[in-house]
C-alpha atoms as a PDB file:
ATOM      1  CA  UNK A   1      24.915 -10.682 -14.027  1.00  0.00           C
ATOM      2  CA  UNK A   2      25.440 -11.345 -10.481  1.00  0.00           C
ATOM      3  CA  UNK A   3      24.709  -9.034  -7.791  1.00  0.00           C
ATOM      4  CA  UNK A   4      27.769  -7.441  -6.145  1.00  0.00           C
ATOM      5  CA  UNK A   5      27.322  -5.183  -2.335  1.00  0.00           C
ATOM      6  CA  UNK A   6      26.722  -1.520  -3.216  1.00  0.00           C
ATOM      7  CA  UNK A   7      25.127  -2.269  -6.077  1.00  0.00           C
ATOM      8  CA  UNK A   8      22.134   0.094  -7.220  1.00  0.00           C
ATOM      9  CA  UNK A   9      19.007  -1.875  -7.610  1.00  0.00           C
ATOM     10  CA  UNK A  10      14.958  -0.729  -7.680  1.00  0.00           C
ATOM     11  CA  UNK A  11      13.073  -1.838  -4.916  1.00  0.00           C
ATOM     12  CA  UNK A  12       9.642  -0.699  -2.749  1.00  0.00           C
ATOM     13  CA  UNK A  13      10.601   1.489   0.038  1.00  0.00           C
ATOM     14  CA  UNK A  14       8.179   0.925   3.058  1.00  0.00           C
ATOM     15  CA  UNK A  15       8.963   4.324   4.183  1.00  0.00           C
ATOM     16  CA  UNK A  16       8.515   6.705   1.254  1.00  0.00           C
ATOM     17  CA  UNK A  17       6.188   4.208  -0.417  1.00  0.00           C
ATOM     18  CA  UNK A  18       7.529   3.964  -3.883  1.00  0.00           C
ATOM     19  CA  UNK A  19       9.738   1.961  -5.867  1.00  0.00           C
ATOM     20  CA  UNK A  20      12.996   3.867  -5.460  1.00  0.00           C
ATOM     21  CA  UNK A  21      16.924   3.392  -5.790  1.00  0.00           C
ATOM     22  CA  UNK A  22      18.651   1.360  -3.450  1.00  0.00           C
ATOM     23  CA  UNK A  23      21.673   0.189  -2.597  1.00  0.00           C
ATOM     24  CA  UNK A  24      22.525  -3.093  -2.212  1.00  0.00           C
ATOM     25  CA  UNK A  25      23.533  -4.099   1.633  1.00  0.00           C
ATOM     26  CA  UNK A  26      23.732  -7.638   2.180  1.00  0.00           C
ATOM     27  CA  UNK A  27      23.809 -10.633  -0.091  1.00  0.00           C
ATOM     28  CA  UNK A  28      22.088 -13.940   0.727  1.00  0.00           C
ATOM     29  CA  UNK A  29      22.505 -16.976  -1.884  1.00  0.00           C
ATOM     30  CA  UNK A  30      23.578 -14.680  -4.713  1.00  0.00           C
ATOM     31  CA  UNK A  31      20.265 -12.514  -4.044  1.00  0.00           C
ATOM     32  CA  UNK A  32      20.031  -8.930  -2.147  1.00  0.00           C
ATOM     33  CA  UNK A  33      18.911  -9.616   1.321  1.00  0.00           C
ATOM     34  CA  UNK A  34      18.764  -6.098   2.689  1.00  0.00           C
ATOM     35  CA  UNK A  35      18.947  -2.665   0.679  1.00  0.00           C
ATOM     36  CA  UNK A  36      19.219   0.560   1.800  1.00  0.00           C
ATOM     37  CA  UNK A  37      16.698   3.223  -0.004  1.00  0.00           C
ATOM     38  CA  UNK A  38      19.202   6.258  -1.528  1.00  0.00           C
ATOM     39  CA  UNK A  39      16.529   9.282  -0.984  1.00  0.00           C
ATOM     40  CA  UNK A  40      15.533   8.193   2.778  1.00  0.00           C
ATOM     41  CA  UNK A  41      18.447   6.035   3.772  1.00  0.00           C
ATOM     42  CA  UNK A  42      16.381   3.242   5.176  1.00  0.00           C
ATOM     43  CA  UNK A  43      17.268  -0.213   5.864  1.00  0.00           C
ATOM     44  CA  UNK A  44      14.881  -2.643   4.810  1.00  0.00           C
ATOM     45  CA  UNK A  45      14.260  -6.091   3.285  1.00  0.00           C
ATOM     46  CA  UNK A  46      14.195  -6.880  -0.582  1.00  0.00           C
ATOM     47  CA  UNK A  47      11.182  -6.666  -1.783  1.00  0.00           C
ATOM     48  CA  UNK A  48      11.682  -7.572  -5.610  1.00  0.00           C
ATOM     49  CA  UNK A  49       9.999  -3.971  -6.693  1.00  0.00           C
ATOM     50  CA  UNK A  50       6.356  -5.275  -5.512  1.00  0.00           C
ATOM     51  CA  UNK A  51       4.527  -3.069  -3.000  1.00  0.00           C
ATOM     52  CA  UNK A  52       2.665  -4.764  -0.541  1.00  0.00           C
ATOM     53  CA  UNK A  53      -1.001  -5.509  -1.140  1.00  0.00           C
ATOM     54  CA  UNK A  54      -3.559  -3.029  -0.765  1.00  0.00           C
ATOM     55  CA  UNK A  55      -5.931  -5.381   1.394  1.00  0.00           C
ATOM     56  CA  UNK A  56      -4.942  -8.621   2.683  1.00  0.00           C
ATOM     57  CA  UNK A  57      -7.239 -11.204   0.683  1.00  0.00           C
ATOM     58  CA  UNK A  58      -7.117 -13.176   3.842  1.00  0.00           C
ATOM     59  CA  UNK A  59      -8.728 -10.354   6.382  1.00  0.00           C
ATOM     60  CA  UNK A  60     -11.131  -9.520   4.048  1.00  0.00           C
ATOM     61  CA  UNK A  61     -12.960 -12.816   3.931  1.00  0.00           C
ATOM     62  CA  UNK A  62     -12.498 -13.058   7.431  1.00  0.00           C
ATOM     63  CA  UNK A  63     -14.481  -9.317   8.116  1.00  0.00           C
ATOM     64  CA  UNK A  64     -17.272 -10.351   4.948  1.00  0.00           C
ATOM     65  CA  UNK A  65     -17.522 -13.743   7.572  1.00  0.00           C
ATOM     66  CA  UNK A  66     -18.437 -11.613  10.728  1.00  0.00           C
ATOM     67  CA  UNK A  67     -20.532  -9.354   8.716  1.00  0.00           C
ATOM     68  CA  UNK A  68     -22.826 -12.170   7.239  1.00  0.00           C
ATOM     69  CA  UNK A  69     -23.053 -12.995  10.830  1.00  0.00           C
ATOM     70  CA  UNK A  70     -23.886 -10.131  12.316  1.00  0.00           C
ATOM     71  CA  UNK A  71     -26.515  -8.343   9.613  1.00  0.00           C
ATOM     72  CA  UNK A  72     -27.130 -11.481   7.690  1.00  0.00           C
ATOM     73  CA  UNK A  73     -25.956 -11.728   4.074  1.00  0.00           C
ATOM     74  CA  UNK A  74     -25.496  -8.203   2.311  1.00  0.00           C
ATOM     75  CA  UNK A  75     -27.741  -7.256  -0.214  1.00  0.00           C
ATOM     76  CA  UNK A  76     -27.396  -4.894  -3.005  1.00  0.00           C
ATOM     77  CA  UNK A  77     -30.372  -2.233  -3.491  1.00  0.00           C
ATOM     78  CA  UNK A  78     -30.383   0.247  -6.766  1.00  0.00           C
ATOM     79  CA  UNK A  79     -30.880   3.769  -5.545  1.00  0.00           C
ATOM     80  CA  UNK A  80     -32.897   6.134  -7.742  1.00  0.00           C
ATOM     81  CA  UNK A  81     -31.452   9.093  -8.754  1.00  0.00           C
ATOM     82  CA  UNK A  82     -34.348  11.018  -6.991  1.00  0.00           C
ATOM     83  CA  UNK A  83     -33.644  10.362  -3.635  1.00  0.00           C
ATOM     84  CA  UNK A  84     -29.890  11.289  -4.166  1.00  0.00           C
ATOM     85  CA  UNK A  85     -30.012  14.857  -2.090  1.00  0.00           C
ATOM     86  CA  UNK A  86     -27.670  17.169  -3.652  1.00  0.00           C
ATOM     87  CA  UNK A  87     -24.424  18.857  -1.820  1.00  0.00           C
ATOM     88  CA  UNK A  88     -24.937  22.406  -0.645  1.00  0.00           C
ATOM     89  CA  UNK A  89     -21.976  24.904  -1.185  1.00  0.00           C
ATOM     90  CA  UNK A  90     -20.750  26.316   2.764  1.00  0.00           C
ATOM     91  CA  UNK A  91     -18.797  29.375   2.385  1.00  0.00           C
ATOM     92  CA  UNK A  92     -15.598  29.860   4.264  1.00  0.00           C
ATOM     93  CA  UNK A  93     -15.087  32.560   6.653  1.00  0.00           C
ATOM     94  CA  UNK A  94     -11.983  34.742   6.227  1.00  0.00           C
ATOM     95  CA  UNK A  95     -10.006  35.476   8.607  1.00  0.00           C
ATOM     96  CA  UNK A  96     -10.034  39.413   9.949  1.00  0.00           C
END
């Protein structure tokens, strides 16, 4: 089925971060270019329903490349339960 303008389509909205409804604003080569999210009313681009990715593959080799250069490469050490400290309780003060 081809995709008409105004249609109502699922996509990733950047601004409420979700896969929401939207509504189909401009068409390029038979495919939605731009959509406009029906809860927040934002313009974006098509996304195809994918968020983005959480961490870019491509800046985290880069920052495990400066830190091998700066502390050397990381190593793993086992911690023993014994030296975990446990978490003391703070009470909260009420307000008078």
């Amino acid at each position: 089925m081809e995709t008409r303008l105004g249609d109502i389509i699922d996509d990733f909205c950047i601004k409420c971060k979700r896969i929401m409804n939207h509504a189909v604003v401009s068409i390029l080569d038979a495919k939605p270019a731009k959509v406009r999210c029906r809860t927040c009313y934002n313009d974006h681009d098509y996304r195809f329903e994918l968020p983005p990715p959480k961490v870019d593959p491509r800046k985290a080799a880069l920052f495990q490349e400066v830190l091998a250069k700066v502390e050397g490469p990381a190593e793993v050490t086992p911690i023993d339960e014994a030296e975990v400290v446990p978490k003391t309780k703070v009470k909260a003060r009420g307000r008078k």
